[in-house]
N, C-alpha and C. Protein backbone atom coordinates (compact mmCIF):
# COMPACT_ATOMS: atom_id res chain seq x y z
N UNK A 1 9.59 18.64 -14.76
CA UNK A 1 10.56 17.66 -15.22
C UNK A 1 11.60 18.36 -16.09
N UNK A 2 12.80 17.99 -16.02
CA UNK A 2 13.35 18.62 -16.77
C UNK A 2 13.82 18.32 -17.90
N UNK A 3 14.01 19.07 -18.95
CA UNK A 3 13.66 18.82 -20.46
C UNK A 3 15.29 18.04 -20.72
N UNK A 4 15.65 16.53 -21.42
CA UNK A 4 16.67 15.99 -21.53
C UNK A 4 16.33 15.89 -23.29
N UNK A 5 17.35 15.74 -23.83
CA UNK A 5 17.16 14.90 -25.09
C UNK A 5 16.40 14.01 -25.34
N UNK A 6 16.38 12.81 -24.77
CA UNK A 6 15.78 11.68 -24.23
C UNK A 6 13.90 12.05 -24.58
N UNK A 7 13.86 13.14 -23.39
CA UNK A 7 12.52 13.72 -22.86
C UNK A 7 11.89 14.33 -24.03
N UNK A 8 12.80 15.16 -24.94
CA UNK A 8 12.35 15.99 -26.08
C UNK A 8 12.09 14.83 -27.44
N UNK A 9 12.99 13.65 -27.68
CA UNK A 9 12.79 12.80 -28.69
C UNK A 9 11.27 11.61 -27.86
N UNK A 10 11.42 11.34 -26.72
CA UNK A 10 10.16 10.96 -26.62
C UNK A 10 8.98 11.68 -26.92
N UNK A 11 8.64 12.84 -26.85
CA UNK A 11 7.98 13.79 -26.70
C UNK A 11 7.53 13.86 -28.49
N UNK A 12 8.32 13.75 -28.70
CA UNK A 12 7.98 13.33 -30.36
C UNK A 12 7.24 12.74 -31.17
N UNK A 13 7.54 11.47 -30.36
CA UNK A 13 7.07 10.48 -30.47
C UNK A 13 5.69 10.02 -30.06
N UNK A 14 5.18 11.33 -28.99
CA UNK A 14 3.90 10.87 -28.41
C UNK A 14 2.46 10.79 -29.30
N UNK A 15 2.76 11.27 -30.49
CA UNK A 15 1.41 11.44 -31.48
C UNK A 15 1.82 9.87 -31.83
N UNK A 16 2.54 9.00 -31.93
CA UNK A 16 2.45 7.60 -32.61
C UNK A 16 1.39 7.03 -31.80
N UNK A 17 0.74 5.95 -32.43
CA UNK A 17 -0.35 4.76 -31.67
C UNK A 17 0.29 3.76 -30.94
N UNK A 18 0.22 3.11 -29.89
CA UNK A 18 0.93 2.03 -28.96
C UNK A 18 1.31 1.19 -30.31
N UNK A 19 0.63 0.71 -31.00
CA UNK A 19 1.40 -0.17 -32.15
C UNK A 19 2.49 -0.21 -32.54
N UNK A 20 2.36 1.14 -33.25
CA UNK A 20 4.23 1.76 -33.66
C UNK A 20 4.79 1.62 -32.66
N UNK A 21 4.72 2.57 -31.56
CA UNK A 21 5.70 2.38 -30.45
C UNK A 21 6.11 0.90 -29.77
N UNK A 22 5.12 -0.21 -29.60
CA UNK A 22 5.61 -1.14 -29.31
C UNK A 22 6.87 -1.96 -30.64
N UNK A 23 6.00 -1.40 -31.96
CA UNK A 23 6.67 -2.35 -33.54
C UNK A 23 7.91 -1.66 -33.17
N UNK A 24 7.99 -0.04 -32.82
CA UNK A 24 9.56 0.03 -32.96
C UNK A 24 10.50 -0.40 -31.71
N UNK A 25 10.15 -0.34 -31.02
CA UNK A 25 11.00 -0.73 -29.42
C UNK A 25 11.46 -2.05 -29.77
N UNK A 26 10.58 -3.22 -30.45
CA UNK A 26 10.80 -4.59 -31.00
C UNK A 26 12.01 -4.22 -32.23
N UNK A 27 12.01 -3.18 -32.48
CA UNK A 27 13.45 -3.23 -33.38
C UNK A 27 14.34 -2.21 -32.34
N UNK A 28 14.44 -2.32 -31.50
CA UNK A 28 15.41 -1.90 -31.07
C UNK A 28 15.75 -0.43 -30.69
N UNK A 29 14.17 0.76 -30.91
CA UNK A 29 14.58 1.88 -31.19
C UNK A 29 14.35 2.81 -29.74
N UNK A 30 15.13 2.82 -28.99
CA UNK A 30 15.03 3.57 -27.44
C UNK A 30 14.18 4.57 -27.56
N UNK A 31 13.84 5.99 -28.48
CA UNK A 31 13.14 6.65 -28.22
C UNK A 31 11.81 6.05 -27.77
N UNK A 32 11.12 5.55 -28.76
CA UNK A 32 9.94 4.70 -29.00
C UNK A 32 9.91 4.04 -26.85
N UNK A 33 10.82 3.60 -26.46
CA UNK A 33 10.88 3.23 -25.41
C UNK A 33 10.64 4.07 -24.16
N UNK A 34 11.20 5.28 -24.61
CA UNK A 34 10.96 6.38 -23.84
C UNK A 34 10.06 6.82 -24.12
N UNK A 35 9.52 6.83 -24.96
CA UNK A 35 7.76 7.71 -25.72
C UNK A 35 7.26 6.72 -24.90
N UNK A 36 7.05 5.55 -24.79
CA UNK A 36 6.01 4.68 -24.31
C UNK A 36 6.16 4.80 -22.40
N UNK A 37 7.19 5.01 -21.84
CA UNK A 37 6.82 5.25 -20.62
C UNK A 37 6.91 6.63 -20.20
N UNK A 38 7.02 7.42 -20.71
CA UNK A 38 6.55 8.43 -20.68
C UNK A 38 5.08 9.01 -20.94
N UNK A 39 4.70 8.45 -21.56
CA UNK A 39 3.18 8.05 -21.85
C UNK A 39 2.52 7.97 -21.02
N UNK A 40 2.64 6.57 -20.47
CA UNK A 40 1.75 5.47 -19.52
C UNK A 40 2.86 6.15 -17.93
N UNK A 41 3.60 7.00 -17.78
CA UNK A 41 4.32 6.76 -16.29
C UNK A 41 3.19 7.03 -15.52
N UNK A 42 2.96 8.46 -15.73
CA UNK A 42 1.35 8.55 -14.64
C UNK A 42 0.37 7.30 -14.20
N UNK A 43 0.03 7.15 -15.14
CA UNK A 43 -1.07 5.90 -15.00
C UNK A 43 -0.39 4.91 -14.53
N UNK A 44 0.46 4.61 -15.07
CA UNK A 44 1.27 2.89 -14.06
C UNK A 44 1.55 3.72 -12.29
N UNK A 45 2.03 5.04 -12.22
CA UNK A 45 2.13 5.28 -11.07
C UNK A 45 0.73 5.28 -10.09
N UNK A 46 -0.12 5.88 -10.74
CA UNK A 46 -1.12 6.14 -10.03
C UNK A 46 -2.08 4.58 -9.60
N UNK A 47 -2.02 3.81 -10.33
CA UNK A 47 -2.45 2.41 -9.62
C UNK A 47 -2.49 2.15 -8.47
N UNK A 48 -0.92 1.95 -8.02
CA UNK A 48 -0.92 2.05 -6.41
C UNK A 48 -1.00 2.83 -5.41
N UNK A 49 -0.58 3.76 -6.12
CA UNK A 49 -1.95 5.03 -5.17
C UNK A 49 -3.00 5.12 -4.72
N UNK A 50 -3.69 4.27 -6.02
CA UNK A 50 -4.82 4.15 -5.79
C UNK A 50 -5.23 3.14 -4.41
N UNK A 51 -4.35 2.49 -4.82
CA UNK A 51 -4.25 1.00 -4.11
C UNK A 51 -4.14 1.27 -2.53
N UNK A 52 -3.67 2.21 -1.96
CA UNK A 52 -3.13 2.93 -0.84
C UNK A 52 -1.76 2.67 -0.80
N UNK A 53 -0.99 2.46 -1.27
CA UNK A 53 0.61 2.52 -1.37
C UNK A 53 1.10 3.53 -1.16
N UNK A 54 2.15 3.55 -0.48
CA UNK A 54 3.06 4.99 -0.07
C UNK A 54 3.49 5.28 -1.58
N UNK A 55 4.12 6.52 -1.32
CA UNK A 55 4.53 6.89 -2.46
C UNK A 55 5.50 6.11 -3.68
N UNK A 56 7.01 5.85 -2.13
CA UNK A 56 8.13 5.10 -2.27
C UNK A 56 7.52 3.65 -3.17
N UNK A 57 6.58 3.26 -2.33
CA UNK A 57 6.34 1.58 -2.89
C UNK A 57 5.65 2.11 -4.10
N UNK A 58 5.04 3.06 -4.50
CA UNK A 58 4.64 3.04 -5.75
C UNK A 58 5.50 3.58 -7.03
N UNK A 59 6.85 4.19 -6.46
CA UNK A 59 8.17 3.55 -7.26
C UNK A 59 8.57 2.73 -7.39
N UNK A 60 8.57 1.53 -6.36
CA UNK A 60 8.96 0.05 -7.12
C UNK A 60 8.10 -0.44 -7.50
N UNK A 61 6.61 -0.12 -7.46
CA UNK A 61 5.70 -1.33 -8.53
C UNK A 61 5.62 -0.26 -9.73
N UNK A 62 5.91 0.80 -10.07
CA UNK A 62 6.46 1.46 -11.36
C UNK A 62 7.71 0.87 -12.19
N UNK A 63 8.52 0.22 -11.20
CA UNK A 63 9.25 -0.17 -11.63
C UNK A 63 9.96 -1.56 -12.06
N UNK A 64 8.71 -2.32 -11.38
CA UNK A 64 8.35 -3.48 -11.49
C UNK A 64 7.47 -3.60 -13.00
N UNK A 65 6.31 -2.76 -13.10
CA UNK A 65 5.75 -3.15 -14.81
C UNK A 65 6.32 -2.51 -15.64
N UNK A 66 7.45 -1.83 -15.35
CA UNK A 66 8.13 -1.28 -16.51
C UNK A 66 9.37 -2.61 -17.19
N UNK A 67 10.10 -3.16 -16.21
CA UNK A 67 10.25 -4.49 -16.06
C UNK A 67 10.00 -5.56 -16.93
N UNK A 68 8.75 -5.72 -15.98
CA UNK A 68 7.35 -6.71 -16.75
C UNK A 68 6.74 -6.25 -18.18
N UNK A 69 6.73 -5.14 -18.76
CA UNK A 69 6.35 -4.62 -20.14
C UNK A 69 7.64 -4.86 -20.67
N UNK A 70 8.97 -4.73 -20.97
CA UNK A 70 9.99 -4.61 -21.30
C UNK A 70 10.18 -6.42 -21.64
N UNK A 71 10.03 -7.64 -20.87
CA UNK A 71 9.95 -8.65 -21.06
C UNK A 71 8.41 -8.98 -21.87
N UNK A 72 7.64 -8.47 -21.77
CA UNK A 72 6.25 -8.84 -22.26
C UNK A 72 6.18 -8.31 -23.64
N UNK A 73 7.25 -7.00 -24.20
CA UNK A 73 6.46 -6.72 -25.68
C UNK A 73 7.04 -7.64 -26.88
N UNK A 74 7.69 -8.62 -26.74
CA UNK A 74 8.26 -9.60 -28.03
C UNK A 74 6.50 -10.25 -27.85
N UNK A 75 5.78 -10.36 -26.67
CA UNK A 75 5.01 -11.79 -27.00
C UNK A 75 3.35 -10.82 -26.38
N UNK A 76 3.11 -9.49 -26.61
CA UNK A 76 2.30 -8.70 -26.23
C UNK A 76 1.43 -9.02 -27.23
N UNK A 77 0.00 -9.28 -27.03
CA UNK A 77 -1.09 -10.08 -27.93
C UNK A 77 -1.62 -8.43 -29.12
N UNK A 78 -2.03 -7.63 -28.17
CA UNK A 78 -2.85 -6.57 -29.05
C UNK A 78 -2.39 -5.25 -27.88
N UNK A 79 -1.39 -4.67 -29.01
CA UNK A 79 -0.60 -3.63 -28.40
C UNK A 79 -1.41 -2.32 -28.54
N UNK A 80 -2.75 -2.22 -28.92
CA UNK A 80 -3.95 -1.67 -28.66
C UNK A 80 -4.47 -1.65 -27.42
N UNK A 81 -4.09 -2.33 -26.38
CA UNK A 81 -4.67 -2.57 -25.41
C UNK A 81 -3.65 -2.65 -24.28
N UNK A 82 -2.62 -1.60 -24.80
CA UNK A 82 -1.14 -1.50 -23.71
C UNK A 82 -1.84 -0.91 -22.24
N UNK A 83 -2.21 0.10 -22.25
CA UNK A 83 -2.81 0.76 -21.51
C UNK A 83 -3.51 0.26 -20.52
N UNK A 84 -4.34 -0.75 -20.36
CA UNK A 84 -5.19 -1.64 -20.08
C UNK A 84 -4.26 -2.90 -19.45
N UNK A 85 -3.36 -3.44 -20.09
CA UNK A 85 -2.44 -4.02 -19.76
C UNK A 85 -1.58 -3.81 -18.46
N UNK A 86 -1.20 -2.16 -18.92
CA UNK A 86 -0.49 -1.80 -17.50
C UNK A 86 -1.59 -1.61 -16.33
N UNK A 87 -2.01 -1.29 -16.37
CA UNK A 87 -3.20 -1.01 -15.22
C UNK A 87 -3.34 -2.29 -14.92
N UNK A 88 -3.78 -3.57 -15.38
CA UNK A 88 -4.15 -5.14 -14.75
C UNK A 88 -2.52 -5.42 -14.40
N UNK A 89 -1.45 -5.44 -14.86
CA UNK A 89 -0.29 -5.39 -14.14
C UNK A 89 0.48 -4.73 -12.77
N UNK A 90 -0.25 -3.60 -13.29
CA UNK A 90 0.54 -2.49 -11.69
C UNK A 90 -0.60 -3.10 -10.66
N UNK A 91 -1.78 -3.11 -10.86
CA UNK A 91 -3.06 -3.57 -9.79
C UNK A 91 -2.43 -4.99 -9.10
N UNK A 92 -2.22 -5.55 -9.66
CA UNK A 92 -1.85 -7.24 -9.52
C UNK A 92 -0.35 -6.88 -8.46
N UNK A 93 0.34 -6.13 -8.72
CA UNK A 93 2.24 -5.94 -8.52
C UNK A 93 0.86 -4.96 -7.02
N UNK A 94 0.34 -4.41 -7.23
CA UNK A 94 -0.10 -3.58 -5.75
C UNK A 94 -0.92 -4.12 -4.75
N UNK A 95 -1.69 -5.00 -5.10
CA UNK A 95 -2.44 -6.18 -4.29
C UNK A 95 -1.44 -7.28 -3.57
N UNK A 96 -0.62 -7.80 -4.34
CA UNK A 96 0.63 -8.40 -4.10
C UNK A 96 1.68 -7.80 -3.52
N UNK A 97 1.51 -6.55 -3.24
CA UNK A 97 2.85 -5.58 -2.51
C UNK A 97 2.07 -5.59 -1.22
N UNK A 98 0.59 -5.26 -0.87
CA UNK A 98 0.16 -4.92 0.00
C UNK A 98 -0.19 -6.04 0.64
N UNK A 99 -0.42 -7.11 0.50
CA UNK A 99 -0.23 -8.41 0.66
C UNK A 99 0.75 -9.05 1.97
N UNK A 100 2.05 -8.26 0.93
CA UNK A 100 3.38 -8.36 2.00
C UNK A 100 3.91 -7.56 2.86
N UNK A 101 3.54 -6.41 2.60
CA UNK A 101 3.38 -5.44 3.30
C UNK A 101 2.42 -5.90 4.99
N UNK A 102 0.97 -6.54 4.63
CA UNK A 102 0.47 -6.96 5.43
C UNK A 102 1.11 -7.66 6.97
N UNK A 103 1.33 -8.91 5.97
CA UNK A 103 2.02 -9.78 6.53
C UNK A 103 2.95 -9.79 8.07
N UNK A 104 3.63 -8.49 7.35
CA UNK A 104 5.19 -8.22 8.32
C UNK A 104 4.52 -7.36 9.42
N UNK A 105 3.99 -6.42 8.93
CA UNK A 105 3.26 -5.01 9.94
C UNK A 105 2.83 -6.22 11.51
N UNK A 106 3.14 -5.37 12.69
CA UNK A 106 3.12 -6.22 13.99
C UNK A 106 1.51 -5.72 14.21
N UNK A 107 0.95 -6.97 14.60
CA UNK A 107 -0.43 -7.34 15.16
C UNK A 107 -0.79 -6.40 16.67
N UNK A 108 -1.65 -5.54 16.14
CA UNK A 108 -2.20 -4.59 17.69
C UNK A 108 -3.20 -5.30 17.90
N UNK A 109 -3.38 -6.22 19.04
CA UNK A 109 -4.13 -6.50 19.97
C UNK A 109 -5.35 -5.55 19.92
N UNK A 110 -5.23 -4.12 20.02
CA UNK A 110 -6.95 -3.28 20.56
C UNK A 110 -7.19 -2.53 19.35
N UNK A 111 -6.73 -2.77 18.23
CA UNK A 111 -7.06 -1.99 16.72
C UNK A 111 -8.24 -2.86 16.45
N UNK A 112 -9.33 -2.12 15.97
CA UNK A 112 -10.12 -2.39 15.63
C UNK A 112 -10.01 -3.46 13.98
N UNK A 113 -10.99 -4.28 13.96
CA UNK A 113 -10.71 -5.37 12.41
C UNK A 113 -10.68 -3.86 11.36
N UNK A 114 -10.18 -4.55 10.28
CA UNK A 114 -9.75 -3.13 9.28
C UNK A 114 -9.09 -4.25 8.00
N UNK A 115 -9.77 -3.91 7.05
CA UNK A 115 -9.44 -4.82 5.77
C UNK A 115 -8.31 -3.79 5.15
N UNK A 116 -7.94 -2.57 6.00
CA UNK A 116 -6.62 -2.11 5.18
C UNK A 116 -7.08 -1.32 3.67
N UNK A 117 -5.73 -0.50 2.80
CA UNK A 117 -6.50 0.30 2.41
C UNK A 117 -6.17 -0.32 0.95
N UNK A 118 -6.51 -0.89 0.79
CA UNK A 118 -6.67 -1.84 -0.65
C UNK A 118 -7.82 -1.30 -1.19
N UNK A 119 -8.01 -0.75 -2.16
CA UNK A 119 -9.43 -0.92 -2.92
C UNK A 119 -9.76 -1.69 -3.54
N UNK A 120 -10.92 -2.04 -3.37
CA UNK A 120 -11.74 -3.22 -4.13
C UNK A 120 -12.25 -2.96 -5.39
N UNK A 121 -11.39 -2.04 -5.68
CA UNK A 121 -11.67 -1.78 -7.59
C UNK A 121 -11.20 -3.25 -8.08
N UNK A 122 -11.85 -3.27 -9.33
CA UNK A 122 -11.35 -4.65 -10.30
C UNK A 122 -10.10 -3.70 -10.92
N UNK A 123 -9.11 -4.41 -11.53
CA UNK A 123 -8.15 -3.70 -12.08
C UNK A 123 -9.05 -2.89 -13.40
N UNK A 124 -10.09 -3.24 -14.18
CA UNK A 124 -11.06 -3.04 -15.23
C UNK A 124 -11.60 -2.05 -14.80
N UNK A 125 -12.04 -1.59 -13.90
CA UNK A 125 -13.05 -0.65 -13.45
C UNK A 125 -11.99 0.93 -13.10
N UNK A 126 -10.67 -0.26 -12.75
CA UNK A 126 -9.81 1.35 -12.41
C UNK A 126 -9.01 1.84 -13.52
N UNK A 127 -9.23 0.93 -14.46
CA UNK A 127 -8.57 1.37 -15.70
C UNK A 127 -9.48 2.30 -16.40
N UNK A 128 -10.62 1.91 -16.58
CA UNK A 128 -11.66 2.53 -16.75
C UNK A 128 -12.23 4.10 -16.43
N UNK A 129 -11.65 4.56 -15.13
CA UNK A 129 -11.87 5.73 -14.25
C UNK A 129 -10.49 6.51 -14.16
N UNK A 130 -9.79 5.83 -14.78
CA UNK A 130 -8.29 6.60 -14.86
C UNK A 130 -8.26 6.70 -16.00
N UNK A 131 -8.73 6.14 -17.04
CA UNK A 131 -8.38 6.60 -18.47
C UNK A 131 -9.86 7.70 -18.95
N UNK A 132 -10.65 7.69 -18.18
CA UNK A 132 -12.08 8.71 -18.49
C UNK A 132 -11.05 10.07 -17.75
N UNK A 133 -10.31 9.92 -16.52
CA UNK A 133 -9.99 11.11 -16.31
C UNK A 133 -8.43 11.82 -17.10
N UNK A 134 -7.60 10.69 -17.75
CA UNK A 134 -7.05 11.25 -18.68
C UNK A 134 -7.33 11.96 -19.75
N UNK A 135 -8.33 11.54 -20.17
CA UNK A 135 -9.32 12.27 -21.03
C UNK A 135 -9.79 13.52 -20.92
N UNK A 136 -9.70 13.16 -19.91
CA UNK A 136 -10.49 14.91 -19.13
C UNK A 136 -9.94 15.97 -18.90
N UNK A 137 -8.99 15.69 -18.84
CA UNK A 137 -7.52 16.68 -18.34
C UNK A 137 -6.78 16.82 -19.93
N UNK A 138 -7.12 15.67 -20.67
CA UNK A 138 -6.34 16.20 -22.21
C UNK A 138 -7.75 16.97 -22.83
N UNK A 139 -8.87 16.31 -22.62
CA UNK A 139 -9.37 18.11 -22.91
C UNK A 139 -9.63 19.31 -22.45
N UNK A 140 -9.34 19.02 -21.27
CA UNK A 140 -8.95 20.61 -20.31
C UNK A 140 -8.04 21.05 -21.29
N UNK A 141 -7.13 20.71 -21.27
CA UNK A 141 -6.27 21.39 -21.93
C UNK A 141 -5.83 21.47 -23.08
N UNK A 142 -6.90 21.18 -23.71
CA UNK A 142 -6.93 21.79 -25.50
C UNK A 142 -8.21 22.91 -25.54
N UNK A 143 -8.88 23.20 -24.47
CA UNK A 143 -10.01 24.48 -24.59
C UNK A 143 -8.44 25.54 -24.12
N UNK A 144 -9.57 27.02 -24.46
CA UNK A 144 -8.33 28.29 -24.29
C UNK A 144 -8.05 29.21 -23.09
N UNK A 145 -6.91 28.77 -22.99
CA UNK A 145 -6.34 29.50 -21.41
C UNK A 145 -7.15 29.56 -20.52
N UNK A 146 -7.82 31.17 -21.09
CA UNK A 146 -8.86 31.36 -20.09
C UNK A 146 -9.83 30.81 -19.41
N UNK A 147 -10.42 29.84 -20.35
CA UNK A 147 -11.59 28.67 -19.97
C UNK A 147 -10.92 27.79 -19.16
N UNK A 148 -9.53 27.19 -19.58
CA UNK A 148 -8.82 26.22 -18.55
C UNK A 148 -9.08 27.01 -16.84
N UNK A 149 -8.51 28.26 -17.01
CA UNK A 149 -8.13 28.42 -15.58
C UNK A 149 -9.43 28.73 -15.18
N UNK A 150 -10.21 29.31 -15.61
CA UNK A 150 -11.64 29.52 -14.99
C UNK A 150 -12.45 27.79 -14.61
N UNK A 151 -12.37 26.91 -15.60
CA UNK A 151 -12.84 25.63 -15.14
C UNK A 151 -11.96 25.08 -14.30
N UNK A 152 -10.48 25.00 -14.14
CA UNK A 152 -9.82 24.59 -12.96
C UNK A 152 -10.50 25.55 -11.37
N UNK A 153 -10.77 26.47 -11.57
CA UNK A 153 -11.00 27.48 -10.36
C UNK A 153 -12.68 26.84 -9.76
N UNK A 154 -13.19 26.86 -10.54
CA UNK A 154 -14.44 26.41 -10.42
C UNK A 154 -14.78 24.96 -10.03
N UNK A 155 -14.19 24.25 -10.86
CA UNK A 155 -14.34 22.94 -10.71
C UNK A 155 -13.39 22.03 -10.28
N UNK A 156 -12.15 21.99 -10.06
CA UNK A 156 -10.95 21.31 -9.83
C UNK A 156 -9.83 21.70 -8.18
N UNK A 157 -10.00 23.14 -8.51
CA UNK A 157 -9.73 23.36 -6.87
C UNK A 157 -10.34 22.95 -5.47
N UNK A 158 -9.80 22.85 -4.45
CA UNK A 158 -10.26 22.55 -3.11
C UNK A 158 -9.85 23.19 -2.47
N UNK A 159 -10.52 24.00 -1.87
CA UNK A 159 -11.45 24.17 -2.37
C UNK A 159 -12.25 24.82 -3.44
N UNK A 160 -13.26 24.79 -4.14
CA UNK A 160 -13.42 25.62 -5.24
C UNK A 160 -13.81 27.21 -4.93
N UNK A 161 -13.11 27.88 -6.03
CA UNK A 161 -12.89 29.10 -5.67
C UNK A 161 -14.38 29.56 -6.28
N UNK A 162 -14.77 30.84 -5.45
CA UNK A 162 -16.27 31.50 -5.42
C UNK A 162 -15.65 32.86 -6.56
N UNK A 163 -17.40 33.00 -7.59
CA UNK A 163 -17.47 33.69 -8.94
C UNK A 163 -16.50 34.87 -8.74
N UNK A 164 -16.27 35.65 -7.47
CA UNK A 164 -15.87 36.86 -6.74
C UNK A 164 -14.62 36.89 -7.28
N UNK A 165 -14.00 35.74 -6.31
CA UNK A 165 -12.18 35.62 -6.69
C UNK A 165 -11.62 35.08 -7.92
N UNK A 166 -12.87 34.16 -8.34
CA UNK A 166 -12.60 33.80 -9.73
C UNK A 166 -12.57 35.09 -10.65
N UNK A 167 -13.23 36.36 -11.15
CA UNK A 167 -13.51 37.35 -11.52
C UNK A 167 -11.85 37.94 -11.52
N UNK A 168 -11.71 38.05 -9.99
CA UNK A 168 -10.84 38.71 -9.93
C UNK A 168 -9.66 38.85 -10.11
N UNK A 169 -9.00 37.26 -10.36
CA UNK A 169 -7.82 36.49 -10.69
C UNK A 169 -7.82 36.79 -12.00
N UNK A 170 -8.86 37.10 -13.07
CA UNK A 170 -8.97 36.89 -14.21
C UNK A 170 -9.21 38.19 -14.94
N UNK A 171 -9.26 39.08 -14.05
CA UNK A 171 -9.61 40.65 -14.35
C UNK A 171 -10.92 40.72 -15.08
N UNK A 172 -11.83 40.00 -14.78
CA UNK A 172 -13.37 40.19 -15.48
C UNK A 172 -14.26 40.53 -14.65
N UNK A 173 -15.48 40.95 -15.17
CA UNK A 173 -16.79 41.42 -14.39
C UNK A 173 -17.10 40.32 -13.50
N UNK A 174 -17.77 40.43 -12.28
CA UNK A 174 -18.26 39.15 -11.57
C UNK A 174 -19.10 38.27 -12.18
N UNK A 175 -20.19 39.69 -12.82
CA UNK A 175 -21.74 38.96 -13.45
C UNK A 175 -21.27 38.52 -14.50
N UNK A 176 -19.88 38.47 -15.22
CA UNK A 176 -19.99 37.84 -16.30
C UNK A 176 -19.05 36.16 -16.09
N UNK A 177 -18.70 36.05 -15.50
CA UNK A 177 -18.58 34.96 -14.63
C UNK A 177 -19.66 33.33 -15.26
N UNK A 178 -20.47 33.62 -14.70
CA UNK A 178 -21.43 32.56 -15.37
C UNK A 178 -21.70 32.55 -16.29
N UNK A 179 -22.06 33.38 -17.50
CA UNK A 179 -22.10 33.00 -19.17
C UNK A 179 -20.67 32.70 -19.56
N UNK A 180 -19.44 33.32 -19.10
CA UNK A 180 -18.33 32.53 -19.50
C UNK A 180 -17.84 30.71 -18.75
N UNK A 181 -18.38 31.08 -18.02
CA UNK A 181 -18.46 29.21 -17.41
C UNK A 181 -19.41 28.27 -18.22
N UNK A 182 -20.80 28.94 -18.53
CA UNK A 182 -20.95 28.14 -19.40
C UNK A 182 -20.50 27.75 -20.97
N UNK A 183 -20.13 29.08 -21.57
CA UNK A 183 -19.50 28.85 -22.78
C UNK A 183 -18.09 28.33 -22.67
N UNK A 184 -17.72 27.81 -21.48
CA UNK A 184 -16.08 27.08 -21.30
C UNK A 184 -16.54 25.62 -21.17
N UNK A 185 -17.69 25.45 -20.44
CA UNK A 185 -18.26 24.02 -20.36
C UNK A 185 -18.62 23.64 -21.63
N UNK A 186 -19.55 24.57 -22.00
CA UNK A 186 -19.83 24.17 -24.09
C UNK A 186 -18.74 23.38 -24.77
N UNK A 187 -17.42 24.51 -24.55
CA UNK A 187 -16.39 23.99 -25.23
C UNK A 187 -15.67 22.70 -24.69
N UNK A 188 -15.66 22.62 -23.68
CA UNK A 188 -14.91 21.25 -22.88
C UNK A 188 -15.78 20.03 -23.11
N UNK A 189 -17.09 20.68 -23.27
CA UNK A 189 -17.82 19.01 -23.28
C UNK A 189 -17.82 18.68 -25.41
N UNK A 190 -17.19 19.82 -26.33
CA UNK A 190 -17.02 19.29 -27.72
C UNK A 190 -16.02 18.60 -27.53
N UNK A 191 -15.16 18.94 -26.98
CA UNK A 191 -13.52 18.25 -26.92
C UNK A 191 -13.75 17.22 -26.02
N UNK A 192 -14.78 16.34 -24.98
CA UNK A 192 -14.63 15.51 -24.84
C UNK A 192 -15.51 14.68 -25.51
N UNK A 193 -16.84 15.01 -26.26
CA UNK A 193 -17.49 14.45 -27.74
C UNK A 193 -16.56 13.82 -28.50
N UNK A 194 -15.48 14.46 -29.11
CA UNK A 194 -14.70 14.20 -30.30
C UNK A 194 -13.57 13.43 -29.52
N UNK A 195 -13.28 12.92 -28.30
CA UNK A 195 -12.36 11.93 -28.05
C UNK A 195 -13.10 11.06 -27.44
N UNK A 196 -14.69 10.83 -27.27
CA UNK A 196 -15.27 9.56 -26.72
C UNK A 196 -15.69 9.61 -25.59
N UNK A 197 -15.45 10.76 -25.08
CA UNK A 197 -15.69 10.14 -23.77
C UNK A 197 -17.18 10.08 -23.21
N UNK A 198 -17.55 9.24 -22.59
CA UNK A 198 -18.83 8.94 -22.39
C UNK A 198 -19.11 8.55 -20.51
């Protein structure tokens, strides 16, 4: 992405709690506005992804609860629970897209029945599994370098890369490979202790 003013004063802003950021946007203050979807863009995007939405349509239901949040924060109950909010919003805007989507698509006679690619997540359950893996990825990346790319290689690639090439990308011994995987797991599972995750 490329770095704007905009991008750098949101960016600022990202250590505030949804509170502030919603209290200041209610006075009027654009960064705060940009901190907050900048924040949540991933996650409001990834909903309908989830949902099976093309990409495109999951720019307009991005752009639909951005919308819908923008009218909703004068009368937003517990701005603790923004997060949560967008996710039961984008789910609802993607069930309802795919819906119409349905509708229009022309009827094949010899296609087999097919409930289509909606998931039957509750919006709760996918909020739930998207915010455990935000988590996961913000403590990926507070362990050090080396542990990142060795646990991405190991665990995150597809396919996952074998101790050999991992070693070798990294200029280390093969055999030492596994005591440093586990002392990278040590460290990844304190950093996800100390943010909750369970």
């Amino acid at each position: 992405m490329t770095s704007t003013p905009e991008n750098k004063a949101a960016a600022g802003l990202a250590t505030w709690s949804d509170e502030r950021l919603v209290a200041e946007c209610l006075k009027g203050n654009a960064d705060a506005w940009n901190a907050i979807i900048e924040k949540y863009r991933k996650l409001i995007y990834s909903v309908p992804i989830r949902y099976g939405l093309a990409p495109h349509d999951a720019g307009d239901i991005f752009q639909q609860v951005c919308m819908q949040l923008l009218e909703a924060l004068p009368t937003l109950r517990d701005p603790k629970c923004l997060a949560a909010w967008l996710v039961t919003v984008a789910a609802h805007g993607s069930l309802q897209w795919a819906g119409r989507e349905r509708r229009f698509q022309s009827f094949d006679f010899d296609a087999k029945p097919d409930d289509g690619p909606v998931a039957a997540e509750t919006p709760y359950a996918l909020f739930r599994e998207l915010e455990r893996s935000r988590i996961l990825h913000e403590a990926l990346a507070d362990v050090p370098l080396r542990c990142r790319q060795l646990l991405r290689m190991l665990f995150f690639d597809t396919p996952a890369v074998s101790y050999e090439e991992a070693a070798k990308r990294l200029g280390l011994a093969t055999g030492s490979i596994g005591f440093i995987r586990m002392r990278c797991l040590n460290r990844l599972r304190k950093k996800l202790e100390e943010r909750g995750f369970a």
